[in-house]
Protein backbone atom coordinates (compact mmCIF):
# COMPACT_ATOMS: atom_id res chain seq x y z
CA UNK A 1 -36.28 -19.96 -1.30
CA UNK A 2 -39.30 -20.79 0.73
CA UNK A 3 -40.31 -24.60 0.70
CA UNK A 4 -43.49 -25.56 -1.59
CA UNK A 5 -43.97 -29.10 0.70
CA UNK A 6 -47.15 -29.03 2.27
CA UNK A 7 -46.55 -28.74 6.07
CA UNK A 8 -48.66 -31.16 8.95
CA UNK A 9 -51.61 -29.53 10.38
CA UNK A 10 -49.29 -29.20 13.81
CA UNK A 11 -46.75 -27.35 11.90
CA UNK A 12 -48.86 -25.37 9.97
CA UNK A 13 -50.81 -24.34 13.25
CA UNK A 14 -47.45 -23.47 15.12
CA UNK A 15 -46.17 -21.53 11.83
CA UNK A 16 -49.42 -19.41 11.93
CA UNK A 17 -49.10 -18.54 15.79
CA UNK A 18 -45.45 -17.71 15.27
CA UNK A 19 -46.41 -15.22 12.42
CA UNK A 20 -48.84 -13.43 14.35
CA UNK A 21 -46.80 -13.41 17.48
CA UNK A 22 -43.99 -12.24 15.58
CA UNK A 23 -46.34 -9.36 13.79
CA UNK A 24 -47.42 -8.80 17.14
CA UNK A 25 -43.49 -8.25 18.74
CA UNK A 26 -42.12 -6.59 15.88
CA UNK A 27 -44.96 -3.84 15.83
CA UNK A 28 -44.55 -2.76 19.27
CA UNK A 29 -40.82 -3.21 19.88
CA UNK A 30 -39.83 -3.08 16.47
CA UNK A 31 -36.82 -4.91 14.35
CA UNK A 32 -35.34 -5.19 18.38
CA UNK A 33 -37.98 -7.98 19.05
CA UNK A 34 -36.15 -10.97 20.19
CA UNK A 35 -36.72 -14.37 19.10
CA UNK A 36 -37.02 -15.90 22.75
CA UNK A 37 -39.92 -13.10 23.73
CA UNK A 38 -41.80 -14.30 20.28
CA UNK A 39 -41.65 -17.59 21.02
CA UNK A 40 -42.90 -17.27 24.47
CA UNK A 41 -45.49 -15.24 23.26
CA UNK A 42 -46.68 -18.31 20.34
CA UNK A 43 -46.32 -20.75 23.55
CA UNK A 44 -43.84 -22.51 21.74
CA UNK A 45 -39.86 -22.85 22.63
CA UNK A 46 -37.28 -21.59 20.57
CA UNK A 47 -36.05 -24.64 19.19
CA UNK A 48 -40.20 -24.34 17.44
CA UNK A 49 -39.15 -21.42 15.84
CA UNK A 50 -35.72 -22.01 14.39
CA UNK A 51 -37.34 -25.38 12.49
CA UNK A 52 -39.43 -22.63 10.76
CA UNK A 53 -37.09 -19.52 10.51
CA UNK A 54 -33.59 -20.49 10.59
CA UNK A 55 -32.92 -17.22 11.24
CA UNK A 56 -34.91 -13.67 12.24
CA UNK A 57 -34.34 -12.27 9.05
CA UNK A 58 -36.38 -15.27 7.08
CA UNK A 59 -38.80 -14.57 9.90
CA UNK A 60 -39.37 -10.80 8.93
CA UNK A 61 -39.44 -12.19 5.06
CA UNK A 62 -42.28 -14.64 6.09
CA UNK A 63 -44.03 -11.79 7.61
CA UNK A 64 -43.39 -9.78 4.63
CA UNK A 65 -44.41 -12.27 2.09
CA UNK A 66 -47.55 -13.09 3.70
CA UNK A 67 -48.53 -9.34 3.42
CA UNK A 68 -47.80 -9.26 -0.17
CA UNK A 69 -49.34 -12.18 -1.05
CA UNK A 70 -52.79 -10.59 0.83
CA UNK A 71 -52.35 -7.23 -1.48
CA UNK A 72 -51.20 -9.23 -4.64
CA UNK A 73 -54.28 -11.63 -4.14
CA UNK A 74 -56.47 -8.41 -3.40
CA UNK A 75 -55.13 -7.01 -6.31
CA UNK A 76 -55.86 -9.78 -8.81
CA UNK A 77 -59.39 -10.21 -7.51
CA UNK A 78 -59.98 -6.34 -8.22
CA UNK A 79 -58.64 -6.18 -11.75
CA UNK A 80 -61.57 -8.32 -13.26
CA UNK A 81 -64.11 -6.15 -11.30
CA UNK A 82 -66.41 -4.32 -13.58
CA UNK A 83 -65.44 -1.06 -12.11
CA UNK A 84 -61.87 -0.19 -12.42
CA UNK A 85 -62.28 3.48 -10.09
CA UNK A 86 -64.22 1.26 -7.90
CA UNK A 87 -62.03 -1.36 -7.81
CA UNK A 88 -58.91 0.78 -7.26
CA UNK A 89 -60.33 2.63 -4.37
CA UNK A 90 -61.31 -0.47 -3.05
CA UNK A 91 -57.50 -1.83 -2.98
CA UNK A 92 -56.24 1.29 -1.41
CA UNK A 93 -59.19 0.75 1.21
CA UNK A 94 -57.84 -2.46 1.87
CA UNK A 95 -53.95 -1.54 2.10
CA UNK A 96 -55.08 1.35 4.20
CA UNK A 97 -57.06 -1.39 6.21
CA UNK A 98 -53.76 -3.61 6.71
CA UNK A 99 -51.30 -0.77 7.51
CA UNK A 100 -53.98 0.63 10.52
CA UNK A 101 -54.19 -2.52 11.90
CA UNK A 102 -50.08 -3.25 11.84
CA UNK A 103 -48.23 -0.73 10.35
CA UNK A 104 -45.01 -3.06 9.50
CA UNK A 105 -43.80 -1.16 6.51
CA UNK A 106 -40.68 -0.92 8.29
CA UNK A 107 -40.15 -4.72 7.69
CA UNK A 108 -40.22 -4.25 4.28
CA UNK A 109 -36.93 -2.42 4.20
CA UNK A 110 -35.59 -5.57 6.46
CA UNK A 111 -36.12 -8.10 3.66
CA UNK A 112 -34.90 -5.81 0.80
CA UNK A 113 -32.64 -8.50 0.27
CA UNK A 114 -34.37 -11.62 0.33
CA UNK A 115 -35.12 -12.95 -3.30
CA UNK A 116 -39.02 -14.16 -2.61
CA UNK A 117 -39.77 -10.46 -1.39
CA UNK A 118 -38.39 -9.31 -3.98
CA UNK A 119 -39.98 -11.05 -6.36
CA UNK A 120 -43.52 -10.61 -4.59
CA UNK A 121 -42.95 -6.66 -4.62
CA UNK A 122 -42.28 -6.82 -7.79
CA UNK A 123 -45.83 -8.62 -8.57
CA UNK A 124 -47.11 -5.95 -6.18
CA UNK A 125 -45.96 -3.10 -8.20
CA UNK A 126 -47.26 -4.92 -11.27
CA UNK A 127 -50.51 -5.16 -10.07
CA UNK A 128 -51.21 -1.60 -8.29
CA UNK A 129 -49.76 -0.25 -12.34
CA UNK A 130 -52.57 -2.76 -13.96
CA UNK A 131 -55.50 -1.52 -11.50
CA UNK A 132 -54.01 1.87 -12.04
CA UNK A 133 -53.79 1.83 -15.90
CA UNK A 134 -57.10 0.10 -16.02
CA UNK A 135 -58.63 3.40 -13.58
CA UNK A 136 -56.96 5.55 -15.85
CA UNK A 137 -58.40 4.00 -19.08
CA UNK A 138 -61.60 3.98 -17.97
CA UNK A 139 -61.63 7.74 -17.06
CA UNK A 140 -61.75 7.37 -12.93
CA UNK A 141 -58.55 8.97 -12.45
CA UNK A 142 -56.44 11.49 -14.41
CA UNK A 143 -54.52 10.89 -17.32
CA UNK A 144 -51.12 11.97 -15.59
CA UNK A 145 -51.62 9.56 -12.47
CA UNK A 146 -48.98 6.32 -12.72
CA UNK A 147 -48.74 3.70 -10.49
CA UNK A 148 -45.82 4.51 -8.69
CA UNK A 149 -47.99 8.01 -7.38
CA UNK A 150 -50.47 5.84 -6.20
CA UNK A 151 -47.71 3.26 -4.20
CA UNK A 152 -46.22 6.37 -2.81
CA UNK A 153 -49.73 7.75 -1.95
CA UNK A 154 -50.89 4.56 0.02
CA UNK A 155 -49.49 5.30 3.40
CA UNK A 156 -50.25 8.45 3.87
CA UNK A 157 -53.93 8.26 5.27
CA UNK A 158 -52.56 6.16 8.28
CA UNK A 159 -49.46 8.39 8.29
CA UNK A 160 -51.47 11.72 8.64
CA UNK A 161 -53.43 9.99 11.11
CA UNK A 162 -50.54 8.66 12.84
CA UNK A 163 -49.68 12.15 14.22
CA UNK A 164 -52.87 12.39 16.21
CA UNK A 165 -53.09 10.49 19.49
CA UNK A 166 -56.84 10.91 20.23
CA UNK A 167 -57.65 10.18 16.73
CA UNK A 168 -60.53 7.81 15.78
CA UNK A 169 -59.44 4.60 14.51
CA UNK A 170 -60.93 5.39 11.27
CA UNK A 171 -59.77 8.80 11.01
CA UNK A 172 -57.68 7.21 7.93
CA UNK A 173 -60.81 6.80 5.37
CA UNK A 174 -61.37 10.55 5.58
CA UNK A 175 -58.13 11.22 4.20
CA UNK A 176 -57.89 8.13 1.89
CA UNK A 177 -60.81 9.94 0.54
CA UNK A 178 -59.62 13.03 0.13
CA UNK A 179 -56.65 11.42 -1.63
CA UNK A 180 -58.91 9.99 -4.36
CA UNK A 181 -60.71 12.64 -4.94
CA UNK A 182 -57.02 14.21 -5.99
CA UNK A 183 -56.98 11.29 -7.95
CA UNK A 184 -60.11 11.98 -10.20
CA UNK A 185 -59.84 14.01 -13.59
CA UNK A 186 -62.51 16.52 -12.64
CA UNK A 187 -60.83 20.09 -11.85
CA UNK A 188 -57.04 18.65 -12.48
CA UNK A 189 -54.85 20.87 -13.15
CA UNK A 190 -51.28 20.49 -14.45
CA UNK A 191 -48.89 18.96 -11.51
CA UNK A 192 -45.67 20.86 -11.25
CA UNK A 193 -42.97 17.71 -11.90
CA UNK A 194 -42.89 14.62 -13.85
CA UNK A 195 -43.93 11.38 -11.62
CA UNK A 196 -40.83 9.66 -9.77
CA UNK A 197 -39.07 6.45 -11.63
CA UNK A 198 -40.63 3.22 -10.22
């Protein structure tokens, strides 16, 4: 479990440059970063980052948790806007937003195991079904849509862009626009198969 003690304004500060050094190291070198070359690059020593993150792996989680904790905050924010299409498109926008700048879904799969990602995915699949079910209520998306399509949907602007060295850096929005479109009720037709289990 993650401590709830408040930390000094020194440690907070060296937590914060670890976190983005770390995000930094793990997106271009992947789950092979090492510990020593994150450090260096936070301008702290080593012995600075075990006294946060015993280990990598509650490194990766930290990482993890902070990016859920974003979405989940996002999310909460969004469900009492007046506008539930609005507001869903605007969360997808924003997830869309994190994953161009960093794309560390790959981390995610790293802290399967820890018990605060867990439980902080679990809020995050929670709140993408409430904005979801509210878009769906209030007509802005089909009536067959669930939440899990829409979870399984959010990478794929950056993915599709992904394949495209030259491409602009917001290349993405055309195609998370395309994707809610697909989303809306007018001109739906059937779809094929049932949605996946969550």
């Amino acid at each position: 479990m993650t401590s709830t003690r408040p930390l000094r304004a020194d440690a907070a500060r060296n937590r914060e440059l670890l976190l983005a050094a770390a995000t930094d190291e793990f997106a271009e070198h992947g789950l092979d970063a090492s510990v020593a070359d994150i450090a260096r690059r936070a301008g702290v020593g080593k012995g600075t980052v075990f006294r946060h993150f015993p280990t990598k792996d509650d490194l990766v989680a930290a990482i993890v948790l902070d990016r859920f904790d974003a979405l989940n905050a996002a999310g909460e924010r969004l469900l009492l806007a007046e506008d539930p299409g609005a507001a869903l498109l605007e969360f997808l926008t924003i997830a869309a937003r994190y994953r161009q700048q960093r794309d560390l879904s790959f981390l995610v799969g790293a802290a399967q195991h820890n018990a605060d990602v867990d439980r902080v995915h679990r809020k995050f699949l929670e709140t993408v079904n409430a904005l979801v079910g509210r878009a769906r209520d209030g007509g802005a998306v089909r009536t067959d849509i669930t939440g899990t399509d829409v979870v399984l949907l959010m990478c794929a602007p950056n993915y599709v862009t992904s394949s495209l060295p030259d491409a602009p850096p917001d290349l993405w929005q055309r195609y998370l626009a395309l994707i809610f479109d697909g989303l809306r009720p007018e001109g739906a037709h059937p779809l094929p198969q049932p949605p996946p289990r969550e």
